[in-house]
Protein backbone atom coordinates (compact mmCIF):
# COMPACT_ATOMS: atom_id res chain seq x y z
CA UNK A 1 23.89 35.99 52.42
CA UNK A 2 22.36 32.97 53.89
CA UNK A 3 18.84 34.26 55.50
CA UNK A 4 16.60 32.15 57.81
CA UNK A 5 14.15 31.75 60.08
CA UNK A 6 14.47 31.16 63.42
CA UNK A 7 13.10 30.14 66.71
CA UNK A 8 14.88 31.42 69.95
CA UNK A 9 13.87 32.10 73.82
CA UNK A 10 10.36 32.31 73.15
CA UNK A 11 10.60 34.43 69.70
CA UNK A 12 10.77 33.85 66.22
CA UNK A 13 12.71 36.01 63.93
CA UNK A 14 14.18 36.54 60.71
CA UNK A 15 18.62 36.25 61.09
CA UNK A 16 21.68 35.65 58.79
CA UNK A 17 23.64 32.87 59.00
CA UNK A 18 27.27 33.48 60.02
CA UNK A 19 29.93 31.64 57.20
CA UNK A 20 30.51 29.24 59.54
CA UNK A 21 26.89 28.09 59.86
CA UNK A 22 27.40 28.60 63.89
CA UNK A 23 25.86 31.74 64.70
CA UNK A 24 22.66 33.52 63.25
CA UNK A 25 22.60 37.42 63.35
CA UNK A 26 18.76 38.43 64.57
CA UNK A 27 17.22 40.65 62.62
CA UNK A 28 14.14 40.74 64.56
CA UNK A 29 14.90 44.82 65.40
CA UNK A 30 13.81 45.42 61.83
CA UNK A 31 11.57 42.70 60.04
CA UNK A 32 9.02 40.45 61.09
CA UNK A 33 9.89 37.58 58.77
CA UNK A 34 12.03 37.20 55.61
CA UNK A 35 9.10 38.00 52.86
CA UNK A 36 9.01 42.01 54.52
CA UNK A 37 13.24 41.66 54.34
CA UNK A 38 12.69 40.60 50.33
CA UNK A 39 9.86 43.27 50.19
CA UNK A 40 11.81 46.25 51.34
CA UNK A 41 14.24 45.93 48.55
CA UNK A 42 17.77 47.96 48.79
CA UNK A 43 16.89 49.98 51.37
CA UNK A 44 15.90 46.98 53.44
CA UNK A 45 19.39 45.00 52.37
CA UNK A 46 21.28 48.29 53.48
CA UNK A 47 19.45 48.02 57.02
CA UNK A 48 20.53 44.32 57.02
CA UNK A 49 24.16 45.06 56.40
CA UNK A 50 24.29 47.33 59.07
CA UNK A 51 22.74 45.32 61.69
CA UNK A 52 24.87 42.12 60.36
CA UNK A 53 27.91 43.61 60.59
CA UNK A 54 27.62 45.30 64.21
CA UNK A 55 25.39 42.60 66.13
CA UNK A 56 26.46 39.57 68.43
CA UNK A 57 25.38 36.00 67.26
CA UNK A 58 23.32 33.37 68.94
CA UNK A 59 24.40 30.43 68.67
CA UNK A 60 23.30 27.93 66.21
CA UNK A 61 22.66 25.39 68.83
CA UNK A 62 20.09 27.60 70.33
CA UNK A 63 17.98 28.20 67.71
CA UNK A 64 15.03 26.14 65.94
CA UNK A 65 15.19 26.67 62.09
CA UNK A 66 12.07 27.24 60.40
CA UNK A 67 10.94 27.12 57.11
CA UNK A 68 12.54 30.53 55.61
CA UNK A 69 9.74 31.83 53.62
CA UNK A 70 6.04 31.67 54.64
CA UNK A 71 4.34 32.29 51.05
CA UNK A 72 1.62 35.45 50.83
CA UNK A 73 -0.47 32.72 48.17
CA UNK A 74 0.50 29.31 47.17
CA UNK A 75 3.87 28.02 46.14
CA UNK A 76 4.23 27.87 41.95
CA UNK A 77 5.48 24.90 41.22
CA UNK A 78 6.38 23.23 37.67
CA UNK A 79 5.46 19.25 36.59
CA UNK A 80 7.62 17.09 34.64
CA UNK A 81 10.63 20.07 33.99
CA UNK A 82 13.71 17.43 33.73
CA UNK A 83 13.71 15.03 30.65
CA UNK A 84 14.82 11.98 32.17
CA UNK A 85 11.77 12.74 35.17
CA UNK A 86 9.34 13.44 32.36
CA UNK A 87 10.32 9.89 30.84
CA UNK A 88 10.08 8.05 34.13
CA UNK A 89 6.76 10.22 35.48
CA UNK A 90 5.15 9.12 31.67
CA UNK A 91 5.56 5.48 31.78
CA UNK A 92 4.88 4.81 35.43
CA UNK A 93 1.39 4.97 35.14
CA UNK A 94 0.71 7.69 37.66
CA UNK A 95 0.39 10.36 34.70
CA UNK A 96 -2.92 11.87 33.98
CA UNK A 97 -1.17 15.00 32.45
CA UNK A 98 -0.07 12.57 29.33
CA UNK A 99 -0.51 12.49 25.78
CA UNK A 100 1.39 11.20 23.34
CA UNK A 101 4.98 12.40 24.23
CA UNK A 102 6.62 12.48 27.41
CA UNK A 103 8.37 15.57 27.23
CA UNK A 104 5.96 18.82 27.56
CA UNK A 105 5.57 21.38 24.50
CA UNK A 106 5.16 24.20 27.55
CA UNK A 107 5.55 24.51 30.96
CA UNK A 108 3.33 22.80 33.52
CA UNK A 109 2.16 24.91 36.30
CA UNK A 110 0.25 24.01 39.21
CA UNK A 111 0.37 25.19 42.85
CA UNK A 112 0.85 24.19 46.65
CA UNK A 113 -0.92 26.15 49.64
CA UNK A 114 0.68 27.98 52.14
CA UNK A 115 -0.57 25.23 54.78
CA UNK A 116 2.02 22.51 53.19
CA UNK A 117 4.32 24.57 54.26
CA UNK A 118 6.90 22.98 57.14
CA UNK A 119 10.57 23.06 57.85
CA UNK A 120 13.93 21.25 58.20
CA UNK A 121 13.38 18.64 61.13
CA UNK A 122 9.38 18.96 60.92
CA UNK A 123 7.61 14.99 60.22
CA UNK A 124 6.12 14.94 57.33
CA UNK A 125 2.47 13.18 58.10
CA UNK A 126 2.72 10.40 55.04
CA UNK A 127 -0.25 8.62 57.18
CA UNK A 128 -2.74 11.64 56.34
CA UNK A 129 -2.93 9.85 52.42
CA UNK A 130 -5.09 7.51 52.53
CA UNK A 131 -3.83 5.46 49.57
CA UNK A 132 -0.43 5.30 50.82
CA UNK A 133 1.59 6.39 48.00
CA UNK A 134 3.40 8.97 49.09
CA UNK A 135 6.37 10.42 47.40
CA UNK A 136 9.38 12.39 47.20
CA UNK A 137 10.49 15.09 44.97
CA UNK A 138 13.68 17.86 45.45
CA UNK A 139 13.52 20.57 43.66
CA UNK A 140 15.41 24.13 43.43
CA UNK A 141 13.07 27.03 44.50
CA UNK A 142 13.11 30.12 43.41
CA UNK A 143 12.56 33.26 45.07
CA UNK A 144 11.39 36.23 43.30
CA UNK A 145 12.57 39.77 44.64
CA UNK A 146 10.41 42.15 42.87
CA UNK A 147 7.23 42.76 41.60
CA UNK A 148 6.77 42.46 38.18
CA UNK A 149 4.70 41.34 35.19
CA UNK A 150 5.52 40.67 31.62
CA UNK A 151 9.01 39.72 32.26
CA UNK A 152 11.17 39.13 29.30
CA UNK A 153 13.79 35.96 29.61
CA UNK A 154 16.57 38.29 29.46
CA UNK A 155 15.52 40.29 32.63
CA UNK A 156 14.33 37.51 33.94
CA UNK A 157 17.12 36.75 36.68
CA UNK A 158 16.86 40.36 37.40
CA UNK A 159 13.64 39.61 39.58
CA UNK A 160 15.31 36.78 40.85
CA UNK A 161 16.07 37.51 45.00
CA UNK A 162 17.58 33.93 45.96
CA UNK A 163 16.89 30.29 46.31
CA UNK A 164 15.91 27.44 48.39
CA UNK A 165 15.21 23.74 48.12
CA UNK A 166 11.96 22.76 48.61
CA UNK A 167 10.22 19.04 48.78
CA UNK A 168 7.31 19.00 46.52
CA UNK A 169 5.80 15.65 48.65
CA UNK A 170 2.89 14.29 46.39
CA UNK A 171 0.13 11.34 46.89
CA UNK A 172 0.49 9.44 43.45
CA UNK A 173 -2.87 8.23 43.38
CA UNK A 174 -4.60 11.31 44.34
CA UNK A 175 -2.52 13.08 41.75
CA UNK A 176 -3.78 10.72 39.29
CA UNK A 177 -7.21 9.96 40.65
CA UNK A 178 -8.25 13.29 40.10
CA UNK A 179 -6.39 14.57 37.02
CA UNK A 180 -5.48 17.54 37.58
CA UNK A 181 -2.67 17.37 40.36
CA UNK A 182 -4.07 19.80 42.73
CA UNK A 183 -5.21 17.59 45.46
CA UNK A 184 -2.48 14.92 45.56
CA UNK A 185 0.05 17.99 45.97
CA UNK A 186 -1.77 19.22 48.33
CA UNK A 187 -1.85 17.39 51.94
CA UNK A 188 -1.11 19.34 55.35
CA UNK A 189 2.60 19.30 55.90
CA UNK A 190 3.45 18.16 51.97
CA UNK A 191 5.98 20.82 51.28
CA UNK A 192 8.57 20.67 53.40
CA UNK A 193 11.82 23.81 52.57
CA UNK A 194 14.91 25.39 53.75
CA UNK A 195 16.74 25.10 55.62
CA UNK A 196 17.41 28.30 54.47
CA UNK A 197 17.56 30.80 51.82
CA UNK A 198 20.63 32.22 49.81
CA UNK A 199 20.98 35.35 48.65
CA UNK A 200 20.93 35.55 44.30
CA UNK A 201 24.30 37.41 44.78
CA UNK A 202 26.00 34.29 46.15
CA UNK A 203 24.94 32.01 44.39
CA UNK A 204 26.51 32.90 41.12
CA UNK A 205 25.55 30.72 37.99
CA UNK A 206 22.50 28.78 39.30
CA UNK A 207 22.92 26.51 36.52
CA UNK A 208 25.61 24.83 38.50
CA UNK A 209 23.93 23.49 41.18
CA UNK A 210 23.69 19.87 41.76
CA UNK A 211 20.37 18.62 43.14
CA UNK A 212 20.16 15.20 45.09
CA UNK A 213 17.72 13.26 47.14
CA UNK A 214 18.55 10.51 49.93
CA UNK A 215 16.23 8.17 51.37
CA UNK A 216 17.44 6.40 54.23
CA UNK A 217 20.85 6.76 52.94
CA UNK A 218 20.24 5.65 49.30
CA UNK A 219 20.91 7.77 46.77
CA UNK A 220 17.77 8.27 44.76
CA UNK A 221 17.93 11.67 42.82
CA UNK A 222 21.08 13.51 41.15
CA UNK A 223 21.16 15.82 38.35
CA UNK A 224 22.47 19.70 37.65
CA UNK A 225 20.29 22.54 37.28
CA UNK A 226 21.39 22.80 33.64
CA UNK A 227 19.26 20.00 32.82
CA UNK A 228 15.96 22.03 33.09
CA UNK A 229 13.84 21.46 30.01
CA UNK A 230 12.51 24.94 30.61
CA UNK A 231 14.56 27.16 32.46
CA UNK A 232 14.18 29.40 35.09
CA UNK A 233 13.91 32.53 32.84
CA UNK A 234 11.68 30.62 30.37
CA UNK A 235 9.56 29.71 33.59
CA UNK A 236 9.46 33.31 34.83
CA UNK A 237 8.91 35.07 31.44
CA UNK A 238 5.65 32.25 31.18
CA UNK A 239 4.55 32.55 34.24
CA UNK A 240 4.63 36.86 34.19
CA UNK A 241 2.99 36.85 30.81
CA UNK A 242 -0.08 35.64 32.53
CA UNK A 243 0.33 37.18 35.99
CA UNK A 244 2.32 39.78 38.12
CA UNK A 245 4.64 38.05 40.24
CA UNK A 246 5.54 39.62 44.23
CA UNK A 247 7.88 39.79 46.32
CA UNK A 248 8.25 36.24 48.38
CA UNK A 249 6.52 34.46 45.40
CA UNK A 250 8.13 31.14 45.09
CA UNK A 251 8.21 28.95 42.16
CA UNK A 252 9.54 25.35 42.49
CA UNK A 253 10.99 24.66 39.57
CA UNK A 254 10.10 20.89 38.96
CA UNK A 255 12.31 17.08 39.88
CA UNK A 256 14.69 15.09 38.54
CA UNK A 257 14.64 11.06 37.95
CA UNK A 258 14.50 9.09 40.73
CA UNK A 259 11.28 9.67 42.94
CA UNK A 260 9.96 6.31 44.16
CA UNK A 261 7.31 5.72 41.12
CA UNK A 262 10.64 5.53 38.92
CA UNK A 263 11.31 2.07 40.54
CA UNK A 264 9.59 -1.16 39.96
CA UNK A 265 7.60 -1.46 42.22
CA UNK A 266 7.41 1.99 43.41
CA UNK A 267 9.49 2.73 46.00
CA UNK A 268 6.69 4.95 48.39
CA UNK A 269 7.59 6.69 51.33
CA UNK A 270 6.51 5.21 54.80
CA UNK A 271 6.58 6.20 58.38
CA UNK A 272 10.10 6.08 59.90
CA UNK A 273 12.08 6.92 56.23
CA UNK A 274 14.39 9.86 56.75
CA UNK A 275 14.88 12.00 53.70
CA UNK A 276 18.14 13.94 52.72
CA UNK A 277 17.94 16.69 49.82
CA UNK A 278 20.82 18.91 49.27
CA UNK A 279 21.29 21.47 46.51
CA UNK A 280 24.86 22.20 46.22
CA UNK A 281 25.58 25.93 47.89
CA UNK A 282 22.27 26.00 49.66
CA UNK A 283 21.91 23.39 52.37
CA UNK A 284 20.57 20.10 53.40
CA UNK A 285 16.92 19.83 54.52
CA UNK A 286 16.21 16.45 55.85
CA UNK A 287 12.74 15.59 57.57
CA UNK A 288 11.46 12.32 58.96
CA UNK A 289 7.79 10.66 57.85
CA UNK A 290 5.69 10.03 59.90
């Protein structure tokens, strides 16, 4: 299933997306957003069956998408995760995480607050950074169904609900001004997602997906899943050993080469750029800076 959020005659609700991407199924009659859908587990999936397969659709049209998932804490997100990023990222000057190597010995985890939170169409306000090096990264998010701690890499994709693409928008300089990334990944509005989320199920082997990033038409970002350095069950089986993951966490899982600090000169986002990111099976979420 394709879930979302949505925005229609006054209400916001959580729906399904009909195959055809023209209709959206409310299921406002039994949740209150998507994170109580992905909390309720089967018996909450059962209910959504039911009222997918008996109610009439809005139209598409009609709605307003929103960002599917509104995150309980921050957004998990992982640093330098694809090699040829981690090469690009540790010669472009912008690194305070570096040492001698480019490529990490373990995963790098940081987080985003739920207030950089916006969705598909929403601007993206590149003029709240002051220094004006504001940048783009696409990454695959992933959405974790179940409660759980201590989470061996095996059973990892067990606690896996679905996926999403989410824009991990940074200011370079703040990143590297103060060290640790926290406040240069941080900025109102900075983490744009969606447009929606798909369902574990239909996505099959997420190791397939191809992840790419347009600005203003141009090609910039393009590389598979597969090319991880950690993987999503190595992420998940880190990240558990230290904490109990919930239902709705999210966890982005890091960027591939070709984010504007790759060029030379950097190639920063400015007001008026238009950016495209598409995961292959889950959508394309394209905002406008402003």
């Amino acid at each position: 299933m394709r879930l979302v959020m949505f925005e229609a005659g006054g209400k916001t609700s959580p729906g399904v997306l009909s195959a055809d991407e023209a209709g959206i199924v409310s299921l406002g009659d039994i949740a209150n957003s998507l994170v109580d859908i992905i909390d309720g587990g089967p018996d909450m999936l059962a209910k959504v069956n039911a009222v997918h397969s008996l109610a009439t659709s809005i139209p598409f049209a009609h709605a307003r998408i929103l960002a599917p998932v509104m995150p309980r804490r921050n957004i998990i997100c992982v640093g330098k995760n694809y090699y040829e990023h981690a090469k690009e990222f540790h010669s472009s000057g912008f690194d305070s995480s570096a040492g001698k190597d480019a490529i990490p010995d373990c995963p790098i985890i940081f987080s985003k607050a739920s207030t950089t939170v916006i969705g598909p169409g929403d601007a993206v306000p590149a003029s709240a950074d002051p220094t004006r090096t504001v940048d783009y990264e696409v990454e695959l998010a992933v959405i974790i169904g179940k409660r759980c701690k201590n989470v061996a890499k095996a059973q990892a994709y067990d606690q896996v609900f679905g996926y999403m693409i989410v824009n991990d928008v940074t200011s370079r300089h703040l990143q590297s001004r103060h060290k640790q990334w926290f406040l240069g990944k941080n900025l109102d509005g900075f983490c744009p997602m969606g447009p929606w989320l798909v369902t574990a199920d239909e996505v099959g082997d997420v190791t397939k997906l191809r992840v790419t990033a347009e600005i203003n038409g141009e090609k910039r970002q393009d590389a598979l899943v597969k090319d991880l350095i950690f993987d999503i069950p190595k992420l998940i089986e880190t990240i558990t050993s230290v904490m109990t993951l919930l239902p709705g966490d999210i966890i982005a899982t890091g960027t591939p080469a070709g984010v504007g600090i790759g060029f030379n000169p950097p190639k920063f986002l400015v007001p008026g750029d238009r950016m495209r990111l598409e995961i292959s099976g889950l959508g394309v979420l394209e905002n406008v800076v402003v």
